[in-house]
PDB file of N, CA and C in Angstrom:
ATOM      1  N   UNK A   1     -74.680  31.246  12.411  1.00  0.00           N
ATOM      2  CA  UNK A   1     -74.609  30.266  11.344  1.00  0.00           C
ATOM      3  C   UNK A   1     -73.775  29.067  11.771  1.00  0.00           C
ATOM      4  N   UNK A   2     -72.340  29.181  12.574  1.00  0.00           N
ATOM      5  CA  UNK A   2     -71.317  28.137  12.742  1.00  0.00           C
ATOM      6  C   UNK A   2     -71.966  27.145  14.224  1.00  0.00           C
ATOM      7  N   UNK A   3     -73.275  27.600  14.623  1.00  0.00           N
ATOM      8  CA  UNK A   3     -73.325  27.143  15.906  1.00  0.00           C
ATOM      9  C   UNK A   3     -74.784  26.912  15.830  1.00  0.00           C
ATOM     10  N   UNK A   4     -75.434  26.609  14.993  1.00  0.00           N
ATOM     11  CA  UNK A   4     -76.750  26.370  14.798  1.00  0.00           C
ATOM     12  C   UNK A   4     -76.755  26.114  13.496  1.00  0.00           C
ATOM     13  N   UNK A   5     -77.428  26.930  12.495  1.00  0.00           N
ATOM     14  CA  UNK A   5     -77.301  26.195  11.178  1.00  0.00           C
ATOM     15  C   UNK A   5     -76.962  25.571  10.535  1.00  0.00           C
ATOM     16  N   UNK A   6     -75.478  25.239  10.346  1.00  0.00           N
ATOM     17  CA  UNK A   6     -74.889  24.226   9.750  1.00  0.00           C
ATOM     18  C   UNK A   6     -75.233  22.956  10.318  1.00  0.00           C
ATOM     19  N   UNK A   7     -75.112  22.961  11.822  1.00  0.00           N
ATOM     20  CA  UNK A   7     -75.483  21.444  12.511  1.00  0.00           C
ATOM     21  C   UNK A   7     -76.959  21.346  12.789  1.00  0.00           C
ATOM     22  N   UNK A   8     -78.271  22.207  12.591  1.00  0.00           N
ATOM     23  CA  UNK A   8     -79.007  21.589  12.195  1.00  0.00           C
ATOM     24  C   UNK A   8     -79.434  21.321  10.908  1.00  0.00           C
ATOM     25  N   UNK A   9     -78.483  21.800   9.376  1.00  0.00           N
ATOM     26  CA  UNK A   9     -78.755  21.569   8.314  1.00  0.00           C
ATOM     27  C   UNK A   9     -78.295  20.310   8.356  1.00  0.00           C
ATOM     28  N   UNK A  10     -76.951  19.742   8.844  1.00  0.00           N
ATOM     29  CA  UNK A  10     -76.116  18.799   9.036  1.00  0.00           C
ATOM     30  C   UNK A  10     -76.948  17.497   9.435  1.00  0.00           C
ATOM     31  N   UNK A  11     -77.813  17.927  10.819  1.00  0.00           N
ATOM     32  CA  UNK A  11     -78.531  16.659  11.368  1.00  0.00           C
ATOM     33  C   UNK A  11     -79.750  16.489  10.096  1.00  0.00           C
ATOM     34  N   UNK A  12     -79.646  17.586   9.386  1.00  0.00           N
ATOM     35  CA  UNK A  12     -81.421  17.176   9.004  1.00  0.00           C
ATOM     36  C   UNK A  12     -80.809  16.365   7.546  1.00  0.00           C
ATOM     37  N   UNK A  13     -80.413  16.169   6.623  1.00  0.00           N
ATOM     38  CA  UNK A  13     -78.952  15.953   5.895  1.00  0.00           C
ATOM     39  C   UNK A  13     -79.430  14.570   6.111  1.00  0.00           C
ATOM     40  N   UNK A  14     -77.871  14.136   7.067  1.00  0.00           N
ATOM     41  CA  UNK A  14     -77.876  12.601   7.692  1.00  0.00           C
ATOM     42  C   UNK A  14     -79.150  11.974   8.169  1.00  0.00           C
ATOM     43  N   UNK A  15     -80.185  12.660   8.374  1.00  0.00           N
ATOM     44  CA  UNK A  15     -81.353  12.083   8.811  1.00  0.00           C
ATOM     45  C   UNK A  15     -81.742  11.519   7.452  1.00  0.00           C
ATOM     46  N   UNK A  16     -81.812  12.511   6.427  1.00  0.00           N
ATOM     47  CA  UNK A  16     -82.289  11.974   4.817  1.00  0.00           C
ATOM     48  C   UNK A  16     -81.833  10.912   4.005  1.00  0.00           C
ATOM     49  N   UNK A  17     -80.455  11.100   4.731  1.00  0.00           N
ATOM     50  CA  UNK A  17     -79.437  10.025   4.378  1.00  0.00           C
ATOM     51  C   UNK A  17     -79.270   8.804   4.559  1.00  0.00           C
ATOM     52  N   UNK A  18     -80.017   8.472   6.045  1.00  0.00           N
ATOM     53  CA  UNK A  18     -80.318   7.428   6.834  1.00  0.00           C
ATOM     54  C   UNK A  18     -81.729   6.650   6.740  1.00  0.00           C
ATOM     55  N   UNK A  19     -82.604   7.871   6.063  1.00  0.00           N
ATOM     56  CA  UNK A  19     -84.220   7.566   6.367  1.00  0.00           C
ATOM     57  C   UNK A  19     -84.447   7.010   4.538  1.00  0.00           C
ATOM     58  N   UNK A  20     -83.055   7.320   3.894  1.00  0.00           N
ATOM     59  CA  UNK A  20     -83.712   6.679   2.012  1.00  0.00           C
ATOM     60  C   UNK A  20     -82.426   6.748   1.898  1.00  0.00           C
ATOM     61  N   UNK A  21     -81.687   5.779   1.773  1.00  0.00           N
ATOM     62  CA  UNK A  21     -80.077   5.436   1.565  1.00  0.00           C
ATOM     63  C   UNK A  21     -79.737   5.358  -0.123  1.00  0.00           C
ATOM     64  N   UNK A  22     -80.948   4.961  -0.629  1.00  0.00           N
ATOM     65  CA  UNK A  22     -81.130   4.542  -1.734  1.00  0.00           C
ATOM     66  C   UNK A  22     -81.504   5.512  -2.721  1.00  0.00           C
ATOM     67  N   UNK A  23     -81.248   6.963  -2.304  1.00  0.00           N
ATOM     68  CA  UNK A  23     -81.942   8.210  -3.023  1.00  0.00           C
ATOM     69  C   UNK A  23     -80.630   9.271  -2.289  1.00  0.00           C
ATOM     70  N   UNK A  24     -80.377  10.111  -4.153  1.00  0.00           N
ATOM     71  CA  UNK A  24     -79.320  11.041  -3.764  1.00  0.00           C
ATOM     72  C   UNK A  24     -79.559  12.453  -2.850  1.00  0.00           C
ATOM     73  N   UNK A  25     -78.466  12.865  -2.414  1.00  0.00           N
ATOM     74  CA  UNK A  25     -79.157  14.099  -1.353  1.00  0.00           C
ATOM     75  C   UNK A  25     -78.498  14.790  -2.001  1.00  0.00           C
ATOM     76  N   UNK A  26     -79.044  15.932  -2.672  1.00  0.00           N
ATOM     77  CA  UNK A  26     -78.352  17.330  -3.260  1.00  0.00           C
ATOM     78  C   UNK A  26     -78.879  18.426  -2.807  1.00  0.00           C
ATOM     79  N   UNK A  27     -77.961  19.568  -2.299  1.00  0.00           N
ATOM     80  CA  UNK A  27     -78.103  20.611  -1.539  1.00  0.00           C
ATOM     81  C   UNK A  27     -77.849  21.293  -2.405  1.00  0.00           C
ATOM     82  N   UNK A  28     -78.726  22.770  -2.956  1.00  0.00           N
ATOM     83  CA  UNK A  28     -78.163  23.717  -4.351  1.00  0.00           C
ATOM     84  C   UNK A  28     -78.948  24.985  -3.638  1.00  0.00           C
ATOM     85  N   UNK A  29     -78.256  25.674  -3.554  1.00  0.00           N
ATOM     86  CA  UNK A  29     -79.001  27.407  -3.742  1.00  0.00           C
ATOM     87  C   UNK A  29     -77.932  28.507  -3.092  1.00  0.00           C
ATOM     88  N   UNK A  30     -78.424  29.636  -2.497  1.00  0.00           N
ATOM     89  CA  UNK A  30     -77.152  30.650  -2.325  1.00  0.00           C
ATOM     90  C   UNK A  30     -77.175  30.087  -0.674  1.00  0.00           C
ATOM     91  N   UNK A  31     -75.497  29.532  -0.660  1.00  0.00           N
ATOM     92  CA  UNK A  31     -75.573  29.038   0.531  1.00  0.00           C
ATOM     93  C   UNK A  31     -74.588  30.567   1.768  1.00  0.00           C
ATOM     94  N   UNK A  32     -74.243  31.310   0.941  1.00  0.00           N
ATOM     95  CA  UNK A  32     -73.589  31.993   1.886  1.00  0.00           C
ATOM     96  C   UNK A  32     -72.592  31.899   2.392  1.00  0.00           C
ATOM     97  N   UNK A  33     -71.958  31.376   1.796  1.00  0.00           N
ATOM     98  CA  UNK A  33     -70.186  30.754   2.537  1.00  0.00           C
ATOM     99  C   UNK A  33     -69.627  30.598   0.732  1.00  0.00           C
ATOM    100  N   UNK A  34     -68.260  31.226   0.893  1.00  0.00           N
ATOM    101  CA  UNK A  34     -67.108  30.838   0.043  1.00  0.00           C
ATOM    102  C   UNK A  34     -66.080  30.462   0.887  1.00  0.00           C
ATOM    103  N   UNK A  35     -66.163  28.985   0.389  1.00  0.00           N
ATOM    104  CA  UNK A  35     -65.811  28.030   1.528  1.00  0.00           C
ATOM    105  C   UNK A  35     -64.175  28.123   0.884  1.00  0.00           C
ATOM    106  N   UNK A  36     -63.664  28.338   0.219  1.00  0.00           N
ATOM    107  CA  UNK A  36     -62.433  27.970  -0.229  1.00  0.00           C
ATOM    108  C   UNK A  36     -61.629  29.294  -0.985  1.00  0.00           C
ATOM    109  N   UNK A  37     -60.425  29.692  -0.593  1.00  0.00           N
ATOM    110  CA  UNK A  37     -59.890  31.198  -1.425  1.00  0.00           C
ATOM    111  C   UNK A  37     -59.754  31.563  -2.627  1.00  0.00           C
ATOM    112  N   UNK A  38     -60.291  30.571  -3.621  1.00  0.00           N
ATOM    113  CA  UNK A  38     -60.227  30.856  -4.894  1.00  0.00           C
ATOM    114  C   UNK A  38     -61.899  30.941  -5.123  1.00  0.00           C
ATOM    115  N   UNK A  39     -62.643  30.984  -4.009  1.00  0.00           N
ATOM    116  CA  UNK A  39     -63.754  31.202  -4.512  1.00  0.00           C
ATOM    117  C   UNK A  39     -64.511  33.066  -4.031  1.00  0.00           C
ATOM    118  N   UNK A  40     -63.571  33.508  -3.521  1.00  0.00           N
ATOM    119  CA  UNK A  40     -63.757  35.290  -3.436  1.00  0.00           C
ATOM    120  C   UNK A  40     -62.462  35.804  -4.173  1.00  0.00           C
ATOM    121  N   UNK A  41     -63.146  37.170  -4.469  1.00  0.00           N
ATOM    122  CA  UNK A  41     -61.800  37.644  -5.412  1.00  0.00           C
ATOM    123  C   UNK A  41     -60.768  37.968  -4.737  1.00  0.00           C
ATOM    124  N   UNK A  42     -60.734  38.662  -2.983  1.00  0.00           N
ATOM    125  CA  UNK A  42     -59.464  39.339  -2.027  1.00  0.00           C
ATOM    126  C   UNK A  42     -59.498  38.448  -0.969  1.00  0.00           C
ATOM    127  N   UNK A  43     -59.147  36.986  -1.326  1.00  0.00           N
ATOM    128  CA  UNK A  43     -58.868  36.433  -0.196  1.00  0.00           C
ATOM    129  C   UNK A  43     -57.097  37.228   0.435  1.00  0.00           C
ATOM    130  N   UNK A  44     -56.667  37.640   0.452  1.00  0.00           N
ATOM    131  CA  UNK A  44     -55.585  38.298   1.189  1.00  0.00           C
ATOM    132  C   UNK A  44     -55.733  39.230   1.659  1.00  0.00           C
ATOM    133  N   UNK A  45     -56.850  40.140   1.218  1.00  0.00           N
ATOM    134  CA  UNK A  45     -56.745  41.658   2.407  1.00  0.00           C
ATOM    135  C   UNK A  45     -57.678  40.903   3.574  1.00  0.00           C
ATOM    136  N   UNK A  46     -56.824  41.649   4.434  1.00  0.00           N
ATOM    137  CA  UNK A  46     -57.677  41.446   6.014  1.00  0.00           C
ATOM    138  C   UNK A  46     -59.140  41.454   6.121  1.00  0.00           C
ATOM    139  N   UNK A  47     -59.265  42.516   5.432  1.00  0.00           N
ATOM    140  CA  UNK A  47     -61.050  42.389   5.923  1.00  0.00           C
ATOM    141  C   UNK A  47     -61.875  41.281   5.210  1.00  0.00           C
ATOM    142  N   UNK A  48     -61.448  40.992   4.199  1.00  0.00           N
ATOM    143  CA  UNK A  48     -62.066  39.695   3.997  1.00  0.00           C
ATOM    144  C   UNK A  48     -62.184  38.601   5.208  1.00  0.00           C
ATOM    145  N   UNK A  49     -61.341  38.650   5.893  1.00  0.00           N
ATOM    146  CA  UNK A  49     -61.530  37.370   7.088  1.00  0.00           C
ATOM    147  C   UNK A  49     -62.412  37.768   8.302  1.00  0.00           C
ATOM    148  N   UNK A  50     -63.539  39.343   7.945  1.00  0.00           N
ATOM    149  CA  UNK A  50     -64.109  39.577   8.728  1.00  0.00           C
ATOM    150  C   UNK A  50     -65.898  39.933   8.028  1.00  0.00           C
ATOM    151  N   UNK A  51     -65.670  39.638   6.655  1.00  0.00           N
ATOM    152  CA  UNK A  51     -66.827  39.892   6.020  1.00  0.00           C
ATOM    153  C   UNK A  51     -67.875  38.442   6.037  1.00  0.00           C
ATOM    154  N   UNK A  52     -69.034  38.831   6.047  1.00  0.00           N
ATOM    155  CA  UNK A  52     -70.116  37.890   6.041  1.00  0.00           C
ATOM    156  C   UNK A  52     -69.500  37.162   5.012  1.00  0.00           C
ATOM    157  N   UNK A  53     -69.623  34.938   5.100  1.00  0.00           N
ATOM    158  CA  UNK A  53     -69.293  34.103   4.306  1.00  0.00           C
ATOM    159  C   UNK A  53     -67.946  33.737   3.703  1.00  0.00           C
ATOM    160  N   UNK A  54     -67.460  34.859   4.374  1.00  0.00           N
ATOM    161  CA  UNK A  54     -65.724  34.110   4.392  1.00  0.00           C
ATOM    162  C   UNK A  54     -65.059  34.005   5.412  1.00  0.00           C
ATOM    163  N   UNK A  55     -65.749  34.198   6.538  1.00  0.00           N
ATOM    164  CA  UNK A  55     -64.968  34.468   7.742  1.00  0.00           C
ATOM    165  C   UNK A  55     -64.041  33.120   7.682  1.00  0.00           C
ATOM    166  N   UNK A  56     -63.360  32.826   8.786  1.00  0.00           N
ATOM    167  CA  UNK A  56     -62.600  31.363   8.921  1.00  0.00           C
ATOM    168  C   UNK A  56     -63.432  30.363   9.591  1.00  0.00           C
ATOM    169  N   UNK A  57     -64.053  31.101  10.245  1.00  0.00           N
ATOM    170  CA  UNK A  57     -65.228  30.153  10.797  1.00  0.00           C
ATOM    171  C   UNK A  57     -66.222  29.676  10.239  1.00  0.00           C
ATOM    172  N   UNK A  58     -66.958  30.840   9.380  1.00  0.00           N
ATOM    173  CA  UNK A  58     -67.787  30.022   8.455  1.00  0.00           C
ATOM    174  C   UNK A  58     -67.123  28.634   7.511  1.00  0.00           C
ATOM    175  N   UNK A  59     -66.067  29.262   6.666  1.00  0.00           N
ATOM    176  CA  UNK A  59     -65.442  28.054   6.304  1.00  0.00           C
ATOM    177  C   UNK A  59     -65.367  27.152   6.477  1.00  0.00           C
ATOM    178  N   UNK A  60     -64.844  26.887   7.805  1.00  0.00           N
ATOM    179  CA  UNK A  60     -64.220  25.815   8.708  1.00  0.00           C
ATOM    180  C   UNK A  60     -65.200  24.987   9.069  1.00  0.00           C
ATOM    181  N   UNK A  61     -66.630  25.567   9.371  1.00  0.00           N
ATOM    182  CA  UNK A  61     -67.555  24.920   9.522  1.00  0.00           C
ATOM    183  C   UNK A  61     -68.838  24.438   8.813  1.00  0.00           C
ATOM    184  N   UNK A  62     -68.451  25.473   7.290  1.00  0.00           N
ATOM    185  CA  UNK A  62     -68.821  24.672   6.208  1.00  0.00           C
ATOM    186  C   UNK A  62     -68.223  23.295   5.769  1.00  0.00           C
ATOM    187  N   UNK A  63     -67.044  23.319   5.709  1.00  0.00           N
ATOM    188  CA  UNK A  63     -66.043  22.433   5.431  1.00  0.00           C
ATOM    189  C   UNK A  63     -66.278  20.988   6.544  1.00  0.00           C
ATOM    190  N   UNK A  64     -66.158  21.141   7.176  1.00  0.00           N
ATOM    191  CA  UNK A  64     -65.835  20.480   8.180  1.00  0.00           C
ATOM    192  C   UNK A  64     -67.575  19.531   8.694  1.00  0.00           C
ATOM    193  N   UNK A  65     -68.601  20.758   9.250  1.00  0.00           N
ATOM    194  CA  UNK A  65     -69.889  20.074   9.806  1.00  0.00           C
ATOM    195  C   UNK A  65     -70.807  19.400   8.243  1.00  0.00           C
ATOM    196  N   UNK A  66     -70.897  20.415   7.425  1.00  0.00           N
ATOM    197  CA  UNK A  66     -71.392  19.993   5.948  1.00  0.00           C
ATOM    198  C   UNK A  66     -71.227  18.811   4.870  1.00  0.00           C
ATOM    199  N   UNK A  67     -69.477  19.463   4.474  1.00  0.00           N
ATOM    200  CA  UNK A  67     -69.318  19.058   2.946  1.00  0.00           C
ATOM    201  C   UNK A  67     -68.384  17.008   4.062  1.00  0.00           C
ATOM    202  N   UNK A  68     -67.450  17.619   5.332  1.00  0.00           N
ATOM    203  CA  UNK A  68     -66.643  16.261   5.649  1.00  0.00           C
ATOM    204  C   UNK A  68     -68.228  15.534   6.660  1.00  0.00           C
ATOM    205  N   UNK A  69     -69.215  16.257   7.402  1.00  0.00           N
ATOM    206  CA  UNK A  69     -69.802  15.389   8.319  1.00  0.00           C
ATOM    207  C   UNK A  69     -71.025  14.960   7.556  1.00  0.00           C
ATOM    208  N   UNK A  70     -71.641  15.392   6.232  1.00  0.00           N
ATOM    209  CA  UNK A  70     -72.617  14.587   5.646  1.00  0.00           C
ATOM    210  C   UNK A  70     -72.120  13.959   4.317  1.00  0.00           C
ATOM    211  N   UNK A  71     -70.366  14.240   4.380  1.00  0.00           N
ATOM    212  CA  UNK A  71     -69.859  13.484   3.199  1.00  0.00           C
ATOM    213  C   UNK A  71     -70.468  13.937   1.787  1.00  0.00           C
ATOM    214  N   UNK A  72     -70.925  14.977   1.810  1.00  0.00           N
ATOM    215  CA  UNK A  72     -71.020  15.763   0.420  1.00  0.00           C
ATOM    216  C   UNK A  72     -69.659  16.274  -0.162  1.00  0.00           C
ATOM    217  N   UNK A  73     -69.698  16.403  -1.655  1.00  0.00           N
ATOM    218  CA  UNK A  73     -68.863  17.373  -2.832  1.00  0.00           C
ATOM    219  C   UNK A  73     -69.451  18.248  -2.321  1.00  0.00           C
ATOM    220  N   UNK A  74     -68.600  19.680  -3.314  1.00  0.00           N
ATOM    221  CA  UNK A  74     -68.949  20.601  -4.489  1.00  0.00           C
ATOM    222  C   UNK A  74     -68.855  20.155  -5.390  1.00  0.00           C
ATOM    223  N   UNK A  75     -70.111  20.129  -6.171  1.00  0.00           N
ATOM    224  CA  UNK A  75     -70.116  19.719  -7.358  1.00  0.00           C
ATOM    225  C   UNK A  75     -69.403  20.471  -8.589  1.00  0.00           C
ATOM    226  N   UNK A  76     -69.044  21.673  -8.437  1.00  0.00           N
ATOM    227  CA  UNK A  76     -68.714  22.357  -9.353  1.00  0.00           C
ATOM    228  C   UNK A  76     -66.955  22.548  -9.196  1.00  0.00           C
ATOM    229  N   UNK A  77     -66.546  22.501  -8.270  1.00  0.00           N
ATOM    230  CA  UNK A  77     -64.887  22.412  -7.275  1.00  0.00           C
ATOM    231  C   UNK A  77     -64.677  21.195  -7.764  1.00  0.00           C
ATOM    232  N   UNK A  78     -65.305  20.126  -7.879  1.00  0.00           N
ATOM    233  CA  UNK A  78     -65.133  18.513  -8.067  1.00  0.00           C
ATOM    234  C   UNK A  78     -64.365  18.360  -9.760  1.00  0.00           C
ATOM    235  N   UNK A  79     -65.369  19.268 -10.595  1.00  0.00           N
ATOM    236  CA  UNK A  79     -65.496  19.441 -12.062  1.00  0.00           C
ATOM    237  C   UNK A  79     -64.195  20.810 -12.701  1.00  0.00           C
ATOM    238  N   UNK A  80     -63.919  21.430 -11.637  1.00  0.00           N
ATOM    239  CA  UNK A  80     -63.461  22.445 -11.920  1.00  0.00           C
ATOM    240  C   UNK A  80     -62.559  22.972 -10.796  1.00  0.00           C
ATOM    241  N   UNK A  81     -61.426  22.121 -10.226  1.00  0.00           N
ATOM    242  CA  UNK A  81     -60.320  22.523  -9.514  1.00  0.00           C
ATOM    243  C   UNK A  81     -60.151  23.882  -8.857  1.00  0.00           C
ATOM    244  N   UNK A  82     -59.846  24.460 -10.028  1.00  0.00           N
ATOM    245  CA  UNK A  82     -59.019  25.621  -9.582  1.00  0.00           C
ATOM    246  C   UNK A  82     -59.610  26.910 -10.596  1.00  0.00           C
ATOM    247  N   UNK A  83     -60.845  26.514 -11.353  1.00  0.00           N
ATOM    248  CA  UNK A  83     -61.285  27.855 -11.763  1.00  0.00           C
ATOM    249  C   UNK A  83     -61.319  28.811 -10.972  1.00  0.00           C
ATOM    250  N   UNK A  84     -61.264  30.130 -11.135  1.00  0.00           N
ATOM    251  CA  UNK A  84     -61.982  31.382  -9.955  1.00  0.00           C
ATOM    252  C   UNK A  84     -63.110  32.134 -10.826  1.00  0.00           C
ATOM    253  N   UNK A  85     -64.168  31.516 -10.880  1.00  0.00           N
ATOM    254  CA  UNK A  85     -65.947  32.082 -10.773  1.00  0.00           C
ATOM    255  C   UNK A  85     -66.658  32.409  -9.923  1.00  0.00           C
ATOM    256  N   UNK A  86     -67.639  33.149 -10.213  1.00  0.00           N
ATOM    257  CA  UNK A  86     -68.170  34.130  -9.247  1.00  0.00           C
ATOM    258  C   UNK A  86     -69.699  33.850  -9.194  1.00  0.00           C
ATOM    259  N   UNK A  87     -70.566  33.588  -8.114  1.00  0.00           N
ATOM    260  CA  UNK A  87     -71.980  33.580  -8.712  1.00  0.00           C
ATOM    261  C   UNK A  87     -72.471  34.549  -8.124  1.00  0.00           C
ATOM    262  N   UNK A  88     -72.022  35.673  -6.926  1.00  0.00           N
ATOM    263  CA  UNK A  88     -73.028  36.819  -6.719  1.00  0.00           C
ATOM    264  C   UNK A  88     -71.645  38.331  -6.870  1.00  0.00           C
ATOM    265  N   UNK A  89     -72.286  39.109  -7.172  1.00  0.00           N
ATOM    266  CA  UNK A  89     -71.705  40.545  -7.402  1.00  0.00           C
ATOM    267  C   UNK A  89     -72.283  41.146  -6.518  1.00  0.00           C
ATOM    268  N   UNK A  90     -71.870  42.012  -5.445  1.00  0.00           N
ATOM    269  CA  UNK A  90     -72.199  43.133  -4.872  1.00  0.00           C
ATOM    270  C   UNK A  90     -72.424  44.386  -5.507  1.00  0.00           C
ATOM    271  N   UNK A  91     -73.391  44.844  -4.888  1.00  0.00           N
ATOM    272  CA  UNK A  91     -73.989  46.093  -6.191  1.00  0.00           C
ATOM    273  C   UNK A  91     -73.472  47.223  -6.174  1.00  0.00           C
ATOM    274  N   UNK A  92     -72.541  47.744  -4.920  1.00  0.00           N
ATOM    275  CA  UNK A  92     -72.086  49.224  -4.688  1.00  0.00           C
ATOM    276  C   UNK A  92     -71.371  49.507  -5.672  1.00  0.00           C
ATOM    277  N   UNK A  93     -70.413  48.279  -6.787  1.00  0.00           N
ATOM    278  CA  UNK A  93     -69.531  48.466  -7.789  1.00  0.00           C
ATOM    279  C   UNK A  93     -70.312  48.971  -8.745  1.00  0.00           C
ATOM    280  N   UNK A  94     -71.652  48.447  -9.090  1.00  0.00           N
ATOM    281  CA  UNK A  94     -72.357  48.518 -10.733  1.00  0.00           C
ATOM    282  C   UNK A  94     -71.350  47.373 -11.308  1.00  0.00           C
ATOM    283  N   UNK A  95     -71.534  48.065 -12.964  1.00  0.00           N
ATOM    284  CA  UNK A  95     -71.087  47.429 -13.794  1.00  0.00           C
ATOM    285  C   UNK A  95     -69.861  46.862 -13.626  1.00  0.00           C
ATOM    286  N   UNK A  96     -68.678  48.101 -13.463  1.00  0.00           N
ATOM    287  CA  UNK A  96     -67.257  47.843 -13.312  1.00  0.00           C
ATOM    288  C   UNK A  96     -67.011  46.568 -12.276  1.00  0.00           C
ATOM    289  N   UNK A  97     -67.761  46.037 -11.448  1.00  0.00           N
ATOM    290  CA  UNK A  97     -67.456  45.359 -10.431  1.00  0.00           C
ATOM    291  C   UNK A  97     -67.882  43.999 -10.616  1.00  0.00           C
ATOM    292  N   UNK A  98     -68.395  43.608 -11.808  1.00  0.00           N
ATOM    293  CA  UNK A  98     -68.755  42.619 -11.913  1.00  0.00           C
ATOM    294  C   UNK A  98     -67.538  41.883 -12.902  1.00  0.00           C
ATOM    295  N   UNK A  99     -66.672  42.672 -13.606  1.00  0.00           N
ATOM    296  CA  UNK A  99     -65.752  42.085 -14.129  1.00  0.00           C
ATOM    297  C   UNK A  99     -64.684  40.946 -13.259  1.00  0.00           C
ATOM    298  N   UNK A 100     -64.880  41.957 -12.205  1.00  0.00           N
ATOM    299  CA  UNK A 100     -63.570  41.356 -11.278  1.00  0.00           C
ATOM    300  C   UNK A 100     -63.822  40.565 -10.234  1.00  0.00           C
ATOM    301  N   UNK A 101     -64.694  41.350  -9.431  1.00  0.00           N
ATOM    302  CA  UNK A 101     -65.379  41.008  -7.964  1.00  0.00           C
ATOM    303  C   UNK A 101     -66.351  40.605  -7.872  1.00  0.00           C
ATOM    304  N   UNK A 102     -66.177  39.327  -6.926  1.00  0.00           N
ATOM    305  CA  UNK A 102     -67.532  38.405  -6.363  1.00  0.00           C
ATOM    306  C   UNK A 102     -67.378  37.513  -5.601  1.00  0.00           C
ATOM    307  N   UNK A 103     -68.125  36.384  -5.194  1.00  0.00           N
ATOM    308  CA  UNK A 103     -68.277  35.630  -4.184  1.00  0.00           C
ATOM    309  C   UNK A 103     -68.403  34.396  -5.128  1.00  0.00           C
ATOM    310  N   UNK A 104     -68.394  32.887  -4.872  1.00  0.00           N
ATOM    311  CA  UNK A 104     -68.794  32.001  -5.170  1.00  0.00           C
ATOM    312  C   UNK A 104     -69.693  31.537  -4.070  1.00  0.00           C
ATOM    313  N   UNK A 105     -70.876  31.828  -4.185  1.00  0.00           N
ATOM    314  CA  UNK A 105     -71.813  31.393  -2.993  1.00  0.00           C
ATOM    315  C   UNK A 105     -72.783  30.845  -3.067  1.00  0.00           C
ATOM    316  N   UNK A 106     -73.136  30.677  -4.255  1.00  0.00           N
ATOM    317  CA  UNK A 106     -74.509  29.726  -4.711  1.00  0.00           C
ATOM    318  C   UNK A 106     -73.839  28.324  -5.048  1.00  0.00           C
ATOM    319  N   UNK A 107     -74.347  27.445  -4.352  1.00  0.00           N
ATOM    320  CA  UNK A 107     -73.703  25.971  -4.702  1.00  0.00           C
ATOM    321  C   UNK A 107     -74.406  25.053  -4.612  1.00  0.00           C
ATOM    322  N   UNK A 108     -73.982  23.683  -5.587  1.00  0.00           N
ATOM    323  CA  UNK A 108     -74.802  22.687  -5.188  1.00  0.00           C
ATOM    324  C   UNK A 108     -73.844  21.471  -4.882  1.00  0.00           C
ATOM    325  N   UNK A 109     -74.243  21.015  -3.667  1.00  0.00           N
ATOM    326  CA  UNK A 109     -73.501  20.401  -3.439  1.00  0.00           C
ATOM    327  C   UNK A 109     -74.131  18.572  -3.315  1.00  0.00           C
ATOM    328  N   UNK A 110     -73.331  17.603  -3.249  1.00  0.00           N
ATOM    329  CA  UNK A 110     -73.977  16.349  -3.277  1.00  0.00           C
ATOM    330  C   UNK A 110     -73.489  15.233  -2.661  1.00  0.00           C
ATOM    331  N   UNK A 111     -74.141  14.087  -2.272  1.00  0.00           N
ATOM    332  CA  UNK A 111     -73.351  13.127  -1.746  1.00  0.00           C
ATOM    333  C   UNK A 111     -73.298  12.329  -2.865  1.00  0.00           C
ATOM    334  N   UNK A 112     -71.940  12.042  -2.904  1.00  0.00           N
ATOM    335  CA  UNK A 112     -71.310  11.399  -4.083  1.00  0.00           C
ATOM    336  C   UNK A 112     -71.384   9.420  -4.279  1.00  0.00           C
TER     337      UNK A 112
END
């Protein structure tokens, strides 16, 4: 994902950006990265920094090739600081696990 995808989502992005300057670019669906620690519920236990979409790398290169190199928001981080919401639940919990635990991974993001 940190070494291919992002930088060809990235080039294809700025290409859209460049090819209709005059038309907004919004990126929305489950992108797979909780790019920021208030957007998983255990950002402090260790294994979180080894689970799919939070690694530091994904982050870093969400952050960094994505939201700083095609100059997109989060649209919803933009509107909402410091909420902690969740848009996917892992299913091994069931019910009980949806109270607490989740990911923020569906996003839409935009150039502002």
């Amino acid at each position: 994902r940190t070494s291919t995808w992002d930088t060809q989502l990235a080039q294809h992005i700025n290409q859209l950006k460049a090819k209709r300057p005059h038309l907004p670019v919004i990126l929305t669906g489950d992108l797979n990265v909780a790019h920021g620690a208030r957007d998983y519920y255990n950002p402090h236990e260790p294994r979180t920094k080894k689970q799919a979409g939070t690694t530091p790398q994904e982050q870093a290169s969400f952050g960094t090739t994505l939201l700083q190199g095609c100059t997109l928001v989060d649209t919803f981080r933009a509107q909402y600081p410091t909420t902690r919401t969740f848009s996917y639940f892992g299913s091994r919990l069931g019910e009980r696990g949806r109270k607490r635990t989740g990911h923020a991974i569906r996003l839409c993001v935009a150039a502002p």
